[in-house]
N, C-alpha and C. Protein backbone atom coordinates (compact mmCIF):
# COMPACT_ATOMS: atom_id res chain seq x y z
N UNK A 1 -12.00 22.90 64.13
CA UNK A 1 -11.15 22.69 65.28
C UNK A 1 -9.70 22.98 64.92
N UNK A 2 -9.10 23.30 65.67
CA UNK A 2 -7.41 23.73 65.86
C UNK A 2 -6.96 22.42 65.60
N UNK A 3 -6.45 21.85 64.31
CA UNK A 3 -6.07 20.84 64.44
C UNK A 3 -4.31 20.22 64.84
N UNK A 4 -4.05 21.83 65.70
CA UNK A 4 -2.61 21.35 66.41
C UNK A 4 -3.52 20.64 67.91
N UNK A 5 -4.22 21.49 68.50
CA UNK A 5 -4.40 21.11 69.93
C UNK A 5 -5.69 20.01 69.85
N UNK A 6 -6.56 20.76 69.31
CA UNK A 6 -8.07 19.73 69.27
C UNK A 6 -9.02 20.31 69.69
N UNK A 7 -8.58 21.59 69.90
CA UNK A 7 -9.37 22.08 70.79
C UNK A 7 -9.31 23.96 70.49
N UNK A 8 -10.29 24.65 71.05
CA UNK A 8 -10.56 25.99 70.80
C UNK A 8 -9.36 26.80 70.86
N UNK A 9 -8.53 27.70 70.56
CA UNK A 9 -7.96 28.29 71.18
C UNK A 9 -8.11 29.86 71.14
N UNK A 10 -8.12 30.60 71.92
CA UNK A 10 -8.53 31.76 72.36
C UNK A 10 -7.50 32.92 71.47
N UNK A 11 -8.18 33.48 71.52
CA UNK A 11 -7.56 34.69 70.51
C UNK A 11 -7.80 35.83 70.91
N UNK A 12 -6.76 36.84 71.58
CA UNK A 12 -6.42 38.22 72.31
C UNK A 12 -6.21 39.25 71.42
N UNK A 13 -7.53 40.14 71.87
CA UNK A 13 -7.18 41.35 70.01
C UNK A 13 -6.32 42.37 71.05
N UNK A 14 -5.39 42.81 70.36
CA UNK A 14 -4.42 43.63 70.59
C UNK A 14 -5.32 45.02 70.87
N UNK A 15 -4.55 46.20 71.06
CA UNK A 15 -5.06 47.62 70.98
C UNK A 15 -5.24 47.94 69.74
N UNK A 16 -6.17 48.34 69.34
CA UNK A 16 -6.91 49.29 68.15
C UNK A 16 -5.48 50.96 67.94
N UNK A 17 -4.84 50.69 67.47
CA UNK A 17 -3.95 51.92 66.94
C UNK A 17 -3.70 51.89 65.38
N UNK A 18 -4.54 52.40 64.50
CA UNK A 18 -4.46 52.85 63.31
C UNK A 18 -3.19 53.55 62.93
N UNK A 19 -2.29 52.78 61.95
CA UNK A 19 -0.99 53.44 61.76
C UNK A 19 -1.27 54.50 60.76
N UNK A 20 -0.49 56.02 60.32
CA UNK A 20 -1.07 56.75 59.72
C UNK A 20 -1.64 56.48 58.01
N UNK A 21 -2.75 57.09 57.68
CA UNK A 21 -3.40 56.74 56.80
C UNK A 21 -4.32 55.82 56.60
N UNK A 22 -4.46 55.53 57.91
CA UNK A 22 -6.26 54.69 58.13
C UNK A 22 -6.98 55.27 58.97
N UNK A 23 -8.16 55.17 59.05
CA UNK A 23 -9.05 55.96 60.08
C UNK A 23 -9.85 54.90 60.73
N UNK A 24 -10.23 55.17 61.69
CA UNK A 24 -11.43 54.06 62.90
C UNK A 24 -12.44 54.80 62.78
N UNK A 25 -13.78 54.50 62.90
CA UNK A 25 -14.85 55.01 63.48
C UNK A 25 -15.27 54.12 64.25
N UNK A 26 -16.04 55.25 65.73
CA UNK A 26 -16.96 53.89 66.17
C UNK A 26 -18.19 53.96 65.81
N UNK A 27 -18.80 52.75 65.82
CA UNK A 27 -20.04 52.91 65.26
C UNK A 27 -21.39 52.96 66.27
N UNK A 28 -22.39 54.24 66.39
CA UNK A 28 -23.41 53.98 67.47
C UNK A 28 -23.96 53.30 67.82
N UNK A 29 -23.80 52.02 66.30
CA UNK A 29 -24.97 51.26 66.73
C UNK A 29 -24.55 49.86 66.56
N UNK A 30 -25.24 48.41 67.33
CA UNK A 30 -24.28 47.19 67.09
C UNK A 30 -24.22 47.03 65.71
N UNK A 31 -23.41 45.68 65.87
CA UNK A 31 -22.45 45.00 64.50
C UNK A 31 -23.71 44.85 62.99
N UNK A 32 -24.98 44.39 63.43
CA UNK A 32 -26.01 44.14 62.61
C UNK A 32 -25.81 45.12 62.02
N UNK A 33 -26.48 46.43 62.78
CA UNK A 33 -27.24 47.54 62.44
C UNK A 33 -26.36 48.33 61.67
N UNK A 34 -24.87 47.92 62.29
CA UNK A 34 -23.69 48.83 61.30
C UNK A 34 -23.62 48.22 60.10
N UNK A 35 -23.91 47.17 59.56
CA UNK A 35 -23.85 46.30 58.27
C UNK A 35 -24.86 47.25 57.36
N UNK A 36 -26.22 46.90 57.95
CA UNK A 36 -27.44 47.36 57.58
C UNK A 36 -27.18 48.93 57.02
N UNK A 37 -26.15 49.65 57.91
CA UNK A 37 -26.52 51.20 57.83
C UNK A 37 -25.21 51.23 56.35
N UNK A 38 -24.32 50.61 56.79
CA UNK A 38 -22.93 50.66 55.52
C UNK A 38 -23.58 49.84 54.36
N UNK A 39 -24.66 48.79 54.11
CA UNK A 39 -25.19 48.57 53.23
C UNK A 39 -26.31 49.66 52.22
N UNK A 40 -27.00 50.02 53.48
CA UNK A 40 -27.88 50.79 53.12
C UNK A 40 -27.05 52.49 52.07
N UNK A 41 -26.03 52.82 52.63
CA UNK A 41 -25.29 53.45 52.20
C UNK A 41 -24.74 53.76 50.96
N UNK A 42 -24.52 52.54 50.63
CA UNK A 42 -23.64 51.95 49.18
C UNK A 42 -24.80 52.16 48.42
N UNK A 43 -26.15 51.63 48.96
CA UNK A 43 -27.19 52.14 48.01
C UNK A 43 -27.36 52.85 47.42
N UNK A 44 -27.54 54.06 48.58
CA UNK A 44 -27.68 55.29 48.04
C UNK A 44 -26.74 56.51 46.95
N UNK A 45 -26.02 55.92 47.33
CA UNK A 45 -24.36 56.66 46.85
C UNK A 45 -24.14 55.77 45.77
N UNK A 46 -24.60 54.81 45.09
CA UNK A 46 -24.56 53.99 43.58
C UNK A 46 -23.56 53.60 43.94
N UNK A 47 -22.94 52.75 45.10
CA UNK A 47 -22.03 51.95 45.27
C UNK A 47 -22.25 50.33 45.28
N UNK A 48 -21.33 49.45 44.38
CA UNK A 48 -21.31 48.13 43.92
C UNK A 48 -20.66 47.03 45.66
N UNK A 49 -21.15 46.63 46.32
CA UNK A 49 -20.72 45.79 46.87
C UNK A 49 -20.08 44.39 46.38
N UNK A 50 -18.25 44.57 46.29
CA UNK A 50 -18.09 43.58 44.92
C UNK A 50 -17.87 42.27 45.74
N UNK A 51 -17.10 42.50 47.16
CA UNK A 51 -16.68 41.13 47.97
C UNK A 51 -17.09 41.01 48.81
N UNK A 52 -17.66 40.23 50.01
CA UNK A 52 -17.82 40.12 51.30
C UNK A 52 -16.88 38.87 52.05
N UNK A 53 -15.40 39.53 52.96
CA UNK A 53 -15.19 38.88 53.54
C UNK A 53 -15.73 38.46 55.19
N UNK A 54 -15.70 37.17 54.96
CA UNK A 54 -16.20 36.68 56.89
C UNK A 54 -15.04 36.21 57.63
N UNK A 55 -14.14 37.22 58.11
CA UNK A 55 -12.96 36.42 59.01
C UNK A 55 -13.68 35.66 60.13
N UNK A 56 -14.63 36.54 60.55
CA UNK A 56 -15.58 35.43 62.34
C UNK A 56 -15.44 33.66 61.29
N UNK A 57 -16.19 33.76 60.37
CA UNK A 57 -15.79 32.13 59.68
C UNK A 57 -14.90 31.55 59.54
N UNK A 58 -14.14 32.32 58.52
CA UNK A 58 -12.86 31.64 58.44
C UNK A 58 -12.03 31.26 59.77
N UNK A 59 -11.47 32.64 60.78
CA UNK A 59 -10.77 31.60 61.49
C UNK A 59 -11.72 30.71 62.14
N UNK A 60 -12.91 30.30 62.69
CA UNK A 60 -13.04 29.76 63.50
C UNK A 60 -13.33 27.81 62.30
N UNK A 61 -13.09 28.16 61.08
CA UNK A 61 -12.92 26.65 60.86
C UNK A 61 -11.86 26.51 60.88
N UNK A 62 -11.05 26.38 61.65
CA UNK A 62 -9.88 26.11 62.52
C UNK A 62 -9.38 26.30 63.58
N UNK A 63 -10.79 26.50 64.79
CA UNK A 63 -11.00 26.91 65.79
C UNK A 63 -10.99 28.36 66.86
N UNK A 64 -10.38 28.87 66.00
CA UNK A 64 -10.02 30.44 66.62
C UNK A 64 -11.54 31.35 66.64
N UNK A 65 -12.38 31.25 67.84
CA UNK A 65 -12.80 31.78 67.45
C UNK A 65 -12.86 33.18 67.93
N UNK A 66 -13.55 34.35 67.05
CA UNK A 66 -13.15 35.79 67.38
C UNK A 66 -14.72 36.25 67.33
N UNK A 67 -14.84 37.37 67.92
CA UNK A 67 -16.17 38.31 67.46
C UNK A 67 -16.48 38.52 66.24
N UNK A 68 -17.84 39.31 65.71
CA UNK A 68 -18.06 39.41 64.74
C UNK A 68 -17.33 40.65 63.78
N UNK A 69 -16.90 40.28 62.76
CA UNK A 69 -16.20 40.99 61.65
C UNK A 69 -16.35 40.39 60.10
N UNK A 70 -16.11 41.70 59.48
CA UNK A 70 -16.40 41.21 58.10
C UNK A 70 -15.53 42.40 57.68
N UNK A 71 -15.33 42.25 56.11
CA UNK A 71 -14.08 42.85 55.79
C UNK A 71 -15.04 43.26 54.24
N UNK A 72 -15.78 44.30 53.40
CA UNK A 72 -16.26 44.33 52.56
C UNK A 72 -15.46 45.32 51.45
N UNK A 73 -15.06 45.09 50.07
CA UNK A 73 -14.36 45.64 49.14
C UNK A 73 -16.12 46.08 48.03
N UNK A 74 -15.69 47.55 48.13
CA UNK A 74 -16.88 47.94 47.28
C UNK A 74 -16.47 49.10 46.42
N UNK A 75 -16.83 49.42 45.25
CA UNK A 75 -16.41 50.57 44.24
C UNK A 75 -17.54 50.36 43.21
N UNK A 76 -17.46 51.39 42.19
CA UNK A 76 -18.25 51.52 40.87
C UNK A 76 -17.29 51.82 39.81
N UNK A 77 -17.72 50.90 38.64
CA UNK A 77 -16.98 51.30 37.12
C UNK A 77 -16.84 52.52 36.94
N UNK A 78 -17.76 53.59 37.38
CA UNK A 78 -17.51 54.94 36.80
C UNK A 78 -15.97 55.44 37.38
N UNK A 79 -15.55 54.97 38.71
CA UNK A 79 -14.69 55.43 39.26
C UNK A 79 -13.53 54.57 38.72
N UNK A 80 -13.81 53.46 38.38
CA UNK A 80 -12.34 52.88 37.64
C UNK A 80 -12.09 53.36 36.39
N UNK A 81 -13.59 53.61 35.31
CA UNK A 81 -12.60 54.30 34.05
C UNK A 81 -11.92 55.83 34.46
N UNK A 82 -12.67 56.41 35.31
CA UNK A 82 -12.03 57.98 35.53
C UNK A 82 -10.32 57.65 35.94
N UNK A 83 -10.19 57.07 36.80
CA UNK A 83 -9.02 56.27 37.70
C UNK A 83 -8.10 56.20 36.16
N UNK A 84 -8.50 54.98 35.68
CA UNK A 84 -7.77 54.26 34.56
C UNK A 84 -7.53 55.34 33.57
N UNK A 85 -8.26 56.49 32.52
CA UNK A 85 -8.00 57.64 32.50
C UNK A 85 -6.95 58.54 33.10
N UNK A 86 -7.08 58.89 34.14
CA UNK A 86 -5.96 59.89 35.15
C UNK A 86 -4.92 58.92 35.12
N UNK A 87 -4.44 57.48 35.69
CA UNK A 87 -3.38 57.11 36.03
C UNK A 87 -3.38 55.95 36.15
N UNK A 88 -3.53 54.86 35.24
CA UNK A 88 -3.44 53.64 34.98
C UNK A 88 -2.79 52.93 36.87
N UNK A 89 -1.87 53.42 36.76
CA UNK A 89 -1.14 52.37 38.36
C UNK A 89 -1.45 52.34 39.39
N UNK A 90 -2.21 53.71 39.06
CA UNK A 90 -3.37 53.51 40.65
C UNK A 90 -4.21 52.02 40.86
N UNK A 91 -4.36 51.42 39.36
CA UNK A 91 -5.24 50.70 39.86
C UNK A 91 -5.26 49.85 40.89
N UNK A 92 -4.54 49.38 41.55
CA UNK A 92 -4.04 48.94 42.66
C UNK A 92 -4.33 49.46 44.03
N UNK A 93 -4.94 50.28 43.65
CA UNK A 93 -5.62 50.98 45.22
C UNK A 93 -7.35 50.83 44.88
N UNK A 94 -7.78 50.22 43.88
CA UNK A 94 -9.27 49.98 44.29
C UNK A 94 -9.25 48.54 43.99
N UNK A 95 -10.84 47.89 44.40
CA UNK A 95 -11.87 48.54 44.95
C UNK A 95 -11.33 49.14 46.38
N UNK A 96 -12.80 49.99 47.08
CA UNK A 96 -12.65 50.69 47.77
C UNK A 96 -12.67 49.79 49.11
N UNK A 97 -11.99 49.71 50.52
CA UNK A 97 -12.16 48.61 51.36
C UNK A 97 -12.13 49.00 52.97
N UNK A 98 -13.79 48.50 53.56
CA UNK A 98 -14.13 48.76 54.68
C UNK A 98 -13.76 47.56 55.48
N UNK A 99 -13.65 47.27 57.05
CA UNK A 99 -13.27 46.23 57.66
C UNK A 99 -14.18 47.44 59.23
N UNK A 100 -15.03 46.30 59.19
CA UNK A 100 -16.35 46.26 60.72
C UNK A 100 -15.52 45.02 61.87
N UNK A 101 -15.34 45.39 62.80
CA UNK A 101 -14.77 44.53 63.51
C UNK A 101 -15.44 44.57 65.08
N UNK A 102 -16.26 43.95 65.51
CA UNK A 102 -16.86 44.11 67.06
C UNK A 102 -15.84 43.75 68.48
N UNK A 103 -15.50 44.19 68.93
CA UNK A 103 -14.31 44.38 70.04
C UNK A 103 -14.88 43.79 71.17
N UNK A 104 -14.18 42.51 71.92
CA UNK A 104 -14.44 42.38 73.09
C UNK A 104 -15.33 43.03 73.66
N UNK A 105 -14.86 44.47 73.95
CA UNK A 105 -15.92 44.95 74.88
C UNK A 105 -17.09 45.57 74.33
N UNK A 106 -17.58 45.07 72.87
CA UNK A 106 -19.06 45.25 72.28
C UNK A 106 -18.94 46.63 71.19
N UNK A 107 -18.04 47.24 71.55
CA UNK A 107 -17.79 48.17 70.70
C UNK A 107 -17.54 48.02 69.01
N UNK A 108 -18.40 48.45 68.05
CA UNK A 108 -18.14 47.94 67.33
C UNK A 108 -17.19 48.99 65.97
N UNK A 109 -16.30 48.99 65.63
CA UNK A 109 -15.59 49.93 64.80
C UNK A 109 -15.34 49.50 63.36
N UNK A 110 -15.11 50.51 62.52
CA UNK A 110 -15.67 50.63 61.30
C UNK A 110 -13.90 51.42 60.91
N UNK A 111 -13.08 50.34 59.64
CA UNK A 111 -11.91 50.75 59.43
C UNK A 111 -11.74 51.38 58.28
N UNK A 112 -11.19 52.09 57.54
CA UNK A 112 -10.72 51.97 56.29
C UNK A 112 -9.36 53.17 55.87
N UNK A 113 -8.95 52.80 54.94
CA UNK A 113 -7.88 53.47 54.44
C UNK A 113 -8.08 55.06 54.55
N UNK A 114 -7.14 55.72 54.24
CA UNK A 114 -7.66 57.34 53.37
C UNK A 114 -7.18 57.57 52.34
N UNK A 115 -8.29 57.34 51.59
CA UNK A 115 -8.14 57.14 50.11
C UNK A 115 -7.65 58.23 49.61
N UNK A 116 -7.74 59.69 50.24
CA UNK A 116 -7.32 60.65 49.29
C UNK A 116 -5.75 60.72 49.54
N UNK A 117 -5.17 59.69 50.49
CA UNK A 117 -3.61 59.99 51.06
C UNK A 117 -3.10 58.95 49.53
N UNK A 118 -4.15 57.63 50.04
CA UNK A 118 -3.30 56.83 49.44
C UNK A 118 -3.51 57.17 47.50
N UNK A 119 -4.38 57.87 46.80
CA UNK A 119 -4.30 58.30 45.69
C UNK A 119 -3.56 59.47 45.38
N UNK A 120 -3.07 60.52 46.70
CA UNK A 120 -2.58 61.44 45.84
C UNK A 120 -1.38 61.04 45.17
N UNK A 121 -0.39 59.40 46.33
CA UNK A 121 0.58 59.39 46.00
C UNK A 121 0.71 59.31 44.46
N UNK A 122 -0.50 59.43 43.62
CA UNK A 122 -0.02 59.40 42.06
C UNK A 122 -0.14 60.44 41.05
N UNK A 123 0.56 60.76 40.18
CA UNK A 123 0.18 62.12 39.82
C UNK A 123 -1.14 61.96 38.77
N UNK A 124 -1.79 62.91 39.20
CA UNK A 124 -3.38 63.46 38.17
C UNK A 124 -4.66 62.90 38.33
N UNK A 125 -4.41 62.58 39.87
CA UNK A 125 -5.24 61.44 41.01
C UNK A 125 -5.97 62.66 41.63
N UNK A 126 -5.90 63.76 41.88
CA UNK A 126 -6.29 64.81 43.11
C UNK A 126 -7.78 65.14 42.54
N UNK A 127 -8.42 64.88 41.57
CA UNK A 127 -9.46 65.20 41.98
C UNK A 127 -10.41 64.08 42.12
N UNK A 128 -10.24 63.06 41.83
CA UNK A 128 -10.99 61.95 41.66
C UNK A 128 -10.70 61.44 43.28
N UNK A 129 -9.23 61.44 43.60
CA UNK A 129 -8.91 61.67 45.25
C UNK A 129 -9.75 62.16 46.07
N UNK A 130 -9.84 63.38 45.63
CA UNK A 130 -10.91 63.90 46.66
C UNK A 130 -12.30 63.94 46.25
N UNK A 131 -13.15 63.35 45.66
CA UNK A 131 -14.18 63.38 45.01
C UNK A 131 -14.52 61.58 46.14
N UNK A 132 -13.38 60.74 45.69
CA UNK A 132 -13.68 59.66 47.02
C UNK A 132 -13.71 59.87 48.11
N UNK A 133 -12.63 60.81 48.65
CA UNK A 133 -12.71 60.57 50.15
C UNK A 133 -13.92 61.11 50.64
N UNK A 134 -14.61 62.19 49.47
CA UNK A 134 -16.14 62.50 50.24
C UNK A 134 -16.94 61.42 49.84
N UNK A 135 -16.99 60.46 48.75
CA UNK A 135 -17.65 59.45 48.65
C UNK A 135 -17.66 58.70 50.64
N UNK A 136 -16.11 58.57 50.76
CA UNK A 136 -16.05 57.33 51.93
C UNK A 136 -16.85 58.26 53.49
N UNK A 137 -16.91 59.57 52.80
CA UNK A 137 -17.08 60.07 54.56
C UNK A 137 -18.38 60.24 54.60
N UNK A 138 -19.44 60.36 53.33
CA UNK A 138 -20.71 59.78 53.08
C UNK A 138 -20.80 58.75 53.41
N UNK A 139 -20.51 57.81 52.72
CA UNK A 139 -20.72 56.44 53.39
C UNK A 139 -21.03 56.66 55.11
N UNK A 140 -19.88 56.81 55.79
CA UNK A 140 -19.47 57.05 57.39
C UNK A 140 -20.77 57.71 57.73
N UNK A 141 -20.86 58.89 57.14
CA UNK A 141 -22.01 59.45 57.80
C UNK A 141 -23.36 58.97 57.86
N UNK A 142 -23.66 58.01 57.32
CA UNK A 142 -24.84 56.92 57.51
C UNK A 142 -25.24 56.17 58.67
N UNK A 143 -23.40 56.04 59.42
CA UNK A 143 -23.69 55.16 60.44
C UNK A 143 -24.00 56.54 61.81
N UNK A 144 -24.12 57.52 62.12
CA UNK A 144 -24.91 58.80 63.14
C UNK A 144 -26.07 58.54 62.72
């Protein structure tokens, strides 16, 4: 419970506008099935699912409650020693991080960075850069 009021309080999601260097997808299919298909994914592609966040939980033990979302950070060691190799300060841009968020109106969208923007900013990043961003658009393509 909201322990200012006592009670529920309602929570208004703004417009969906991705500032540059993130991308939206929507996803065809509901919130489950998009879990299932971005899980199933990571499988295949030898990807480590390292965190699973539940914002739908968190805020609502404090009453807010929102639709379903989850926020998942996933990568593989092979890609951190290559990383750590090329450019130690990158490390700060992995693990790799998806955010599923189901929208009022049932729609359910699928967020994440662009990894090859946010790695080129380092030098001797460009191929491992782009070697992820086809990792992440694999992933994506799981959920068609």
């Amino acid at each position: 419970m909201n322990t200012a009021s006592g009670s529920l309080k309602s929570v208004s999601y703004g417009e969906v506008s991705p500032p540059p260097g993130e991308a939206v997808a929507i996803s065809p299919v509901d919130f489950d099935a998009t879990l299932a298909c971005l899980k199933h994914a990571f499988k295949a592609l030898d990807l480590w699912l390292i965190h699973e966040i539940d914002p739908q939980m968190l805020l609502a033990r404090d009453g807010y409650p929102i639709g379903k979302a989850r926020q998942w950070l996933f990568f593989h060691p092979r890609y951190a020693a290559r990383l750590l190799e090329a450019n130690p300060a990158a490390l700060i841009e992995i693990p790799l991080k998806i955010a599923v968020l189901q929208m009022p109106d049932g729609r359910v969208l699928v967020r994440h960075m662009d990894i090859e923007a946010q790695l080129l900013r380092y030098p001797g990043m460009a191929a491992l850069a782009s070697e992820l961003a086809d990792v992440m658009r694999r992933v994506l393509a799981r959920l068609a």
